[in-house]
N, C-alpha and C. Protein backbone atom coordinates (compact mmCIF):
# COMPACT_ATOMS: atom_id res chain seq x y z
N UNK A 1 172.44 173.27 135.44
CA UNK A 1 171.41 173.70 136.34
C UNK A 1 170.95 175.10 135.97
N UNK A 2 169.84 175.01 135.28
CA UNK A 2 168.67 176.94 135.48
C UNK A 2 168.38 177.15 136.04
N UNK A 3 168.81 178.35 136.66
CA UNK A 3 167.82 178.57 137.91
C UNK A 3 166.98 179.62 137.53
N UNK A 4 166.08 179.66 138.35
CA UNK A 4 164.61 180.52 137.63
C UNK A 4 164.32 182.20 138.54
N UNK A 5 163.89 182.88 137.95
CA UNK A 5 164.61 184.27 138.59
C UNK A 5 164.11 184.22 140.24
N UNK A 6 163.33 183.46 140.88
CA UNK A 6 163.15 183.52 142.04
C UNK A 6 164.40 182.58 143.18
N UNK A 7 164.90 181.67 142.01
CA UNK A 7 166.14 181.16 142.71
C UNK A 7 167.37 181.53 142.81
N UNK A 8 167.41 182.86 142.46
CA UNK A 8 168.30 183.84 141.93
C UNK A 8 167.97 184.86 142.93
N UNK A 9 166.88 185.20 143.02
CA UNK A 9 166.38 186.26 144.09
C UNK A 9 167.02 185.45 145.74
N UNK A 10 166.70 184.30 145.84
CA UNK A 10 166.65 183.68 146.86
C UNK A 10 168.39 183.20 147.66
N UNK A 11 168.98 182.79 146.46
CA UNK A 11 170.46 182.42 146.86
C UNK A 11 170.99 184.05 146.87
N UNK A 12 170.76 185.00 146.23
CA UNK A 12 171.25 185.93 146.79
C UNK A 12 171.14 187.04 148.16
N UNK A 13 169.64 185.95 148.45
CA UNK A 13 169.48 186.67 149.72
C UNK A 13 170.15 186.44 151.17
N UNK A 14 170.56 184.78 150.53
CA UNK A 14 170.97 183.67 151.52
C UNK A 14 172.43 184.05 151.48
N UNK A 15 173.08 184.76 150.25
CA UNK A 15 174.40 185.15 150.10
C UNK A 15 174.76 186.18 151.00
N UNK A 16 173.85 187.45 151.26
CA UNK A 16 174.12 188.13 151.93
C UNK A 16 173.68 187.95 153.47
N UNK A 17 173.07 186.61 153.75
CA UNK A 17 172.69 186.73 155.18
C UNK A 17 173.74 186.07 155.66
N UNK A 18 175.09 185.18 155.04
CA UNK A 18 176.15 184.85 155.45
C UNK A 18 176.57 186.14 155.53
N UNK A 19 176.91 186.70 154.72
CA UNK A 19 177.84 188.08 155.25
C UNK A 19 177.51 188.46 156.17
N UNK A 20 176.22 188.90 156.09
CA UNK A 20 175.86 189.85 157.47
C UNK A 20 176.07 189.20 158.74
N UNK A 21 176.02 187.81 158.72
CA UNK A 21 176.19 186.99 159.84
C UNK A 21 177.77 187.34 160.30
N UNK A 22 178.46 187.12 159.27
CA UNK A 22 179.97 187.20 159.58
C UNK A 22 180.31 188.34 160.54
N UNK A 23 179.50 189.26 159.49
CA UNK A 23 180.10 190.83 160.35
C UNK A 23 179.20 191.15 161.26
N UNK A 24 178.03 190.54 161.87
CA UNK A 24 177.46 190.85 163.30
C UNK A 24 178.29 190.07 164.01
N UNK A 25 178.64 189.18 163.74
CA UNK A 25 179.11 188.00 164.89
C UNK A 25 180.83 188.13 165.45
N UNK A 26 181.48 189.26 164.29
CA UNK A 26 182.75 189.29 164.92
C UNK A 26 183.38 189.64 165.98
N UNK A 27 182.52 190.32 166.73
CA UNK A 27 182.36 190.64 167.86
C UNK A 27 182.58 189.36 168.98
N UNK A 28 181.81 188.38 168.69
CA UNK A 28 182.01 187.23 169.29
C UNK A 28 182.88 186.05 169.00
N UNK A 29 183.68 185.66 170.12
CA UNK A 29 184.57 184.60 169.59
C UNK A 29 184.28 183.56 169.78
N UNK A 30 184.60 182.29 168.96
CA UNK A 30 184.25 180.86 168.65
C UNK A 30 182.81 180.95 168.24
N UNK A 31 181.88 181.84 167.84
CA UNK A 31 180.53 182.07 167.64
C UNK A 31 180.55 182.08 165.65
N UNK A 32 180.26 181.04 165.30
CA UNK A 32 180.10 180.99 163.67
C UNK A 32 179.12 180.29 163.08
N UNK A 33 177.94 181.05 162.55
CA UNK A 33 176.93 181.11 162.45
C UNK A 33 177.16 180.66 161.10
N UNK A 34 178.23 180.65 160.16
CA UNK A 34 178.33 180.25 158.83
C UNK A 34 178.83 178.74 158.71
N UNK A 35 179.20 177.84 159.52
CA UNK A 35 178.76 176.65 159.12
C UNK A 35 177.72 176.09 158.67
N UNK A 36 176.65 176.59 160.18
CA UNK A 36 175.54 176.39 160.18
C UNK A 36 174.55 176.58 158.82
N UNK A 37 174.82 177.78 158.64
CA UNK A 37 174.30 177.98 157.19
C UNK A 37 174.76 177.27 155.95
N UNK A 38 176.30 177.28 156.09
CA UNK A 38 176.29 176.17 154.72
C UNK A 38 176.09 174.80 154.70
N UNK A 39 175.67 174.14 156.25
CA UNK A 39 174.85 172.61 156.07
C UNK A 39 173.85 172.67 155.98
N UNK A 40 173.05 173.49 156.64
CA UNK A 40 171.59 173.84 156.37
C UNK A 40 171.17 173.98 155.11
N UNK A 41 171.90 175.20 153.92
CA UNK A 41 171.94 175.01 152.45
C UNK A 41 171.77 174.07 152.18
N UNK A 42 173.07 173.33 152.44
CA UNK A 42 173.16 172.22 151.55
C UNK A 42 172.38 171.00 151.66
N UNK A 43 171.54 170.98 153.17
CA UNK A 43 170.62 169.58 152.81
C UNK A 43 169.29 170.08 152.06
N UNK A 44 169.23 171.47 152.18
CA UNK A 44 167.73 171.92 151.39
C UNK A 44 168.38 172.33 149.76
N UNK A 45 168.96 172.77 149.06
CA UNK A 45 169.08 172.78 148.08
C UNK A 45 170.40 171.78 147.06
N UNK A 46 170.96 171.36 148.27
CA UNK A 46 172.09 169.90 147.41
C UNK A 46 173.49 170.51 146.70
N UNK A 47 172.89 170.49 145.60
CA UNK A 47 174.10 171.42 144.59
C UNK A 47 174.36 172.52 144.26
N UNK A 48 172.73 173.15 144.56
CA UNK A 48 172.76 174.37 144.14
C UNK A 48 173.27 175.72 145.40
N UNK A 49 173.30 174.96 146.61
CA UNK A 49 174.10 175.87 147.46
C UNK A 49 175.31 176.11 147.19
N UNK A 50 175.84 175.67 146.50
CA UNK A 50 177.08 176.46 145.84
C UNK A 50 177.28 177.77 145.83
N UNK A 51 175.95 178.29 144.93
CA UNK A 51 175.87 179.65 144.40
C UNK A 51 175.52 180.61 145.92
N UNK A 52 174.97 180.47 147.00
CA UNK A 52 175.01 181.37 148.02
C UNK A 52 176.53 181.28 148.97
N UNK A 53 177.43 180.34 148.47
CA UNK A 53 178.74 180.03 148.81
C UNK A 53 179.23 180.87 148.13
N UNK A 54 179.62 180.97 146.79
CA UNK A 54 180.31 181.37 146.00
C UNK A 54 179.88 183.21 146.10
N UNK A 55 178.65 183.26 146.33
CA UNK A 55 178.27 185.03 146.69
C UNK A 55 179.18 185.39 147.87
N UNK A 56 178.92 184.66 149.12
CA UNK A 56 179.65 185.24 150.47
C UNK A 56 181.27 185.34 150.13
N UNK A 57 181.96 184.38 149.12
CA UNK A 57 183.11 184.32 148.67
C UNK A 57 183.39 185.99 148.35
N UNK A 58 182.63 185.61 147.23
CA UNK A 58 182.87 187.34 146.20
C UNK A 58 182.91 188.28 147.13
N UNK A 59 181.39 188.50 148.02
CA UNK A 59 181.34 189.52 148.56
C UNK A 59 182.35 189.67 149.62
N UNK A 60 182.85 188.87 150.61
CA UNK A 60 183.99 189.14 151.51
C UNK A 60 185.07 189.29 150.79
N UNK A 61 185.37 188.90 149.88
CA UNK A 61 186.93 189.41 148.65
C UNK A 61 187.01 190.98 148.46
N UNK A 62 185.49 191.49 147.75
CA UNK A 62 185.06 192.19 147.32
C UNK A 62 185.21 193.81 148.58
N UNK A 63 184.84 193.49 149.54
CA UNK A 63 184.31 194.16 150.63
C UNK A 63 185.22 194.64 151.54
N UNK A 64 186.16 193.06 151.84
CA UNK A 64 187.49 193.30 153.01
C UNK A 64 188.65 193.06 152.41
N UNK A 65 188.44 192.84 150.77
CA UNK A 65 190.12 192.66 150.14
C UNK A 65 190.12 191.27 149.99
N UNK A 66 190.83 190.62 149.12
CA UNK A 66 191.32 189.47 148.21
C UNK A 66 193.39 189.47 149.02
N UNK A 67 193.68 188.42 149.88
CA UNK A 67 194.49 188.05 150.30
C UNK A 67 195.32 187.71 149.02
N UNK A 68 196.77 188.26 149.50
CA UNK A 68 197.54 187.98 148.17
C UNK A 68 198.21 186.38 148.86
C-alpha cells in the first residue's frame, strides 16, 4: 500500500486526534472516545487505519513511557 503525501498528512492527523482524545478525556471515567475512532477508521479507510493506530501506539509509548 502507497500512500500519497496527503494520506500521510491525514492519518497523522487522525493519529494525533486519538491522543488528544485520550488525554482530554482522562478526566472522565468509562468515557473512551478511542474505540469509537478506531471503528470509524476502519470502515472508512479498511487497512489502511492501521497507520493512525500504530501513530497513537508510538506516540503514547513515546510521551507516557513504554511499560516494561
Amino acid at each position: 500500500m502507497k500512500l500519497s503525501v496527503r494520506e500521510m498528512a491525514v492519518f497523522s492527523m487522525l493519529g494525533a486526534l486519538m491522543y488528544l482524545s485520550k488525554i482530554l478525556m482522562d478526566w472522565a471515567p468509562n468515557i473512551h472516545l478511542l474505540g469509537m475512532f478506531i471503528v470509524a477508521f476502519t470502515v472508512v479507510y479498511r487497512a489502511k487505519a492501521l497507520y493512525p493506530i500504530y501513530l497513537f501506539v508510538l506516540l503514547t509509548g513515546v510521551l507516557n513511557g513504554f511499560g516494561t
